[in-house]
C-alpha atoms as a PDB file:
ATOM      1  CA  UNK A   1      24.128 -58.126  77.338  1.00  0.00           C
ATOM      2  CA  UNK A   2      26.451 -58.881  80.524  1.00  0.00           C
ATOM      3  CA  UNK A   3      27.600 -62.483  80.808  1.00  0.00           C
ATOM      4  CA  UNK A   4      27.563 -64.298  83.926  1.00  0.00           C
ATOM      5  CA  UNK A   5      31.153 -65.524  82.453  1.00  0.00           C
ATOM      6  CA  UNK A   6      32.376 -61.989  81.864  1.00  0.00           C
ATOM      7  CA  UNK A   7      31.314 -60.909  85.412  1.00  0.00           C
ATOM      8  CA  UNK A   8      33.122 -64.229  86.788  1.00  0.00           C
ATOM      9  CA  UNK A   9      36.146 -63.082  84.691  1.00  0.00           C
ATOM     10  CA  UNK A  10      36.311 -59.205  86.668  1.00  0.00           C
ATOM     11  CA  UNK A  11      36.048 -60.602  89.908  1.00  0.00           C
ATOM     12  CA  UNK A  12      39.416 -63.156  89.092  1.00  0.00           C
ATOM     13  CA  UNK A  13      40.806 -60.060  87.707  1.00  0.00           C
ATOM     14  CA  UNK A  14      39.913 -57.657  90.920  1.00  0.00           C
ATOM     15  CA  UNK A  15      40.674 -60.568  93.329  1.00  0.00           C
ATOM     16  CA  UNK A  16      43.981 -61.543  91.362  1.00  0.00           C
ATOM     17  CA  UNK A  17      44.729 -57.700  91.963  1.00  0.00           C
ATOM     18  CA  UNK A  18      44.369 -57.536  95.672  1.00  0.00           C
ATOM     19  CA  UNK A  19      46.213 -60.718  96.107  1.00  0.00           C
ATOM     20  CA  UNK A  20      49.305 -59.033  93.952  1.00  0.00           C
ATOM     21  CA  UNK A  21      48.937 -55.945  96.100  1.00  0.00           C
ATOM     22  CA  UNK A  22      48.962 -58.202  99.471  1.00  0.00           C
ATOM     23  CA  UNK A  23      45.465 -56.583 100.302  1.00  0.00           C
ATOM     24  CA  UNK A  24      44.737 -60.500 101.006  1.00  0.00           C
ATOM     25  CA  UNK A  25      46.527 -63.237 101.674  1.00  0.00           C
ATOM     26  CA  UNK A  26      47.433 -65.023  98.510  1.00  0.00           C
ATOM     27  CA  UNK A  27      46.149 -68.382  99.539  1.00  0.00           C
ATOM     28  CA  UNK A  28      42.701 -67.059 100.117  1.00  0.00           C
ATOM     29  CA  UNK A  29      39.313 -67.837  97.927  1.00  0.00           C
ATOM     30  CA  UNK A  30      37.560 -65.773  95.960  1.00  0.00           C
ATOM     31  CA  UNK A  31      34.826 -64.169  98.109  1.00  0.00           C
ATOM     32  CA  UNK A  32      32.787 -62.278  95.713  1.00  0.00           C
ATOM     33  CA  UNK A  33      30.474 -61.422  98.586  1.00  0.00           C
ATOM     34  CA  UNK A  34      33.472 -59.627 100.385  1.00  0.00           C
ATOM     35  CA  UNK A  35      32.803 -55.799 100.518  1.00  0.00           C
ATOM     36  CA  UNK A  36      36.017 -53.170  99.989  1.00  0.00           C
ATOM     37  CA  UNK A  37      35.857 -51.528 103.269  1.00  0.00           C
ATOM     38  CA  UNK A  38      35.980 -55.246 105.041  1.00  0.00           C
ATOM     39  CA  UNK A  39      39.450 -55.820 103.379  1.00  0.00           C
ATOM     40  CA  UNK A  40      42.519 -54.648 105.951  1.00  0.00           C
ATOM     41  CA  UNK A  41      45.821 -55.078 105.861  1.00  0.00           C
ATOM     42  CA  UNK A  42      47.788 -56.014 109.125  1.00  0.00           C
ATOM     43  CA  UNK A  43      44.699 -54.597 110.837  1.00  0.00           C
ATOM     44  CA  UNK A  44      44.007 -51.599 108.391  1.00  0.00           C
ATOM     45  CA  UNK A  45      41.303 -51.119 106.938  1.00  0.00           C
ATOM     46  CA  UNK A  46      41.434 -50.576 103.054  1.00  0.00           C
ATOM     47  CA  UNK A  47      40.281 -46.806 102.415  1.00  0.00           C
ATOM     48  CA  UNK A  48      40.044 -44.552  99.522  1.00  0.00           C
ATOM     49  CA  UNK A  49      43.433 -44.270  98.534  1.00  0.00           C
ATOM     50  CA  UNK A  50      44.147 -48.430  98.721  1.00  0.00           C
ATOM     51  CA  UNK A  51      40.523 -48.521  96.451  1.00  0.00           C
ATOM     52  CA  UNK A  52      42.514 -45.705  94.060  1.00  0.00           C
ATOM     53  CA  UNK A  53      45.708 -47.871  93.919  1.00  0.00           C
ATOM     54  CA  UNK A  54      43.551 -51.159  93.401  1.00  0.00           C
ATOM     55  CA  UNK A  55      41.809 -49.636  90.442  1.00  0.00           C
ATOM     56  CA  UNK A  56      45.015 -48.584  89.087  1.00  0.00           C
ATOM     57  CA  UNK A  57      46.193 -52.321  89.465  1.00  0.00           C
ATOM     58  CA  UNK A  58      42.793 -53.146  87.522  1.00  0.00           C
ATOM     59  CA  UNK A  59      43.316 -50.693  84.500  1.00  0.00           C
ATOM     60  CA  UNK A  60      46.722 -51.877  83.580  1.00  0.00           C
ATOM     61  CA  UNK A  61      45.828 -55.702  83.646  1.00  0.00           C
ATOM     62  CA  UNK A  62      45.229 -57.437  80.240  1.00  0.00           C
ATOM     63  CA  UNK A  63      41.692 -57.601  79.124  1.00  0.00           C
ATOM     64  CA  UNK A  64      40.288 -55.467  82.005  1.00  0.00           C
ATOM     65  CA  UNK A  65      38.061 -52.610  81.069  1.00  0.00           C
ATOM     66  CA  UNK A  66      38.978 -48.976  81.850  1.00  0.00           C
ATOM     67  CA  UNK A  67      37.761 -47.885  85.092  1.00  0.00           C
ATOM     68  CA  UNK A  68      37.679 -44.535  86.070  1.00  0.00           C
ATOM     69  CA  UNK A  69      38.931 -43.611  89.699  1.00  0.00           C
ATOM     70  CA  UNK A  70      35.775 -43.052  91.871  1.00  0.00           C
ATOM     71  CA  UNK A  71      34.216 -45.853  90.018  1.00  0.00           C
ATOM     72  CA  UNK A  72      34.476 -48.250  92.565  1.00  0.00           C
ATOM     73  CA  UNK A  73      34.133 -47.403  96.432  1.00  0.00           C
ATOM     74  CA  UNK A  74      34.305 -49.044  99.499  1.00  0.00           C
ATOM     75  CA  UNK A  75      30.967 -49.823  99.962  1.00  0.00           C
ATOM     76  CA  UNK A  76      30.957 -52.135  96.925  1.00  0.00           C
ATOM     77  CA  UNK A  77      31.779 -55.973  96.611  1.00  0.00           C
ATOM     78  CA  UNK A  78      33.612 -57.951  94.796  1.00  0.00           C
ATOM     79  CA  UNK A  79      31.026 -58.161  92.645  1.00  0.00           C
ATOM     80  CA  UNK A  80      29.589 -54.911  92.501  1.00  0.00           C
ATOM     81  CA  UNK A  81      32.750 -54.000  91.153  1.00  0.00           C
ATOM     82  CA  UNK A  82      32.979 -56.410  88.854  1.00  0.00           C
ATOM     83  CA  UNK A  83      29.520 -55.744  87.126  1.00  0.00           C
ATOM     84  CA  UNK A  84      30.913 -52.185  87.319  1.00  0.00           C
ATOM     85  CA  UNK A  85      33.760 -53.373  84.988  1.00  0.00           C
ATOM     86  CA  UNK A  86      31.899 -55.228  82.653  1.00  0.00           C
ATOM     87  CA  UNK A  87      28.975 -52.646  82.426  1.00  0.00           C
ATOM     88  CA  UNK A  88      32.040 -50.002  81.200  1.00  0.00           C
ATOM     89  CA  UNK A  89      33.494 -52.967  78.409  1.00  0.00           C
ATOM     90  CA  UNK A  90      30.414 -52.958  76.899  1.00  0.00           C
END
């Protein structure tokens, strides 16, 4: 069974993630409302290749479960993704 703990723990991960990759500023709170394609950078919009790199950022962090590219898209929150994560752990 998923943990509300374990989900809380993938959306750190994913938001610690797009702070490292400067998809938002590093000062900023974790928004596990905020959806993929909402995220720019300098007035970009993230698209399918920034969601590739991000997941890539994802699988090589400590204690994050594998996530296959495709897994996540833009349409998906913070969350979404997160409960994506912890589905594939367990």
């Amino acid at each position: 069974m998923i943990s509300e703990q374990d989900v809380e723990d993938a959306m750190k991960t994913i938001w610690t993630c797009l702070q490292e990759a400067e998809f938002i500023d590093s000062s900023a709170p974790l928004n596990q409302t905020l959806v993929f394609k909402e995220i720019n950078i300098d007035g970009v919009k993230m698209d399918e290749v920034d969601l590739d790199e991000l997941t890539s950022r994802i699988m090589i962090m400590e204690g994050a479960a594998p996530v296959a590219p495709g897994e996540l898209t833009l349409d998906m929150s913070i969350r979404d993704a997160a409960e994506v994560m912890v589905n594939d752990r367990n």
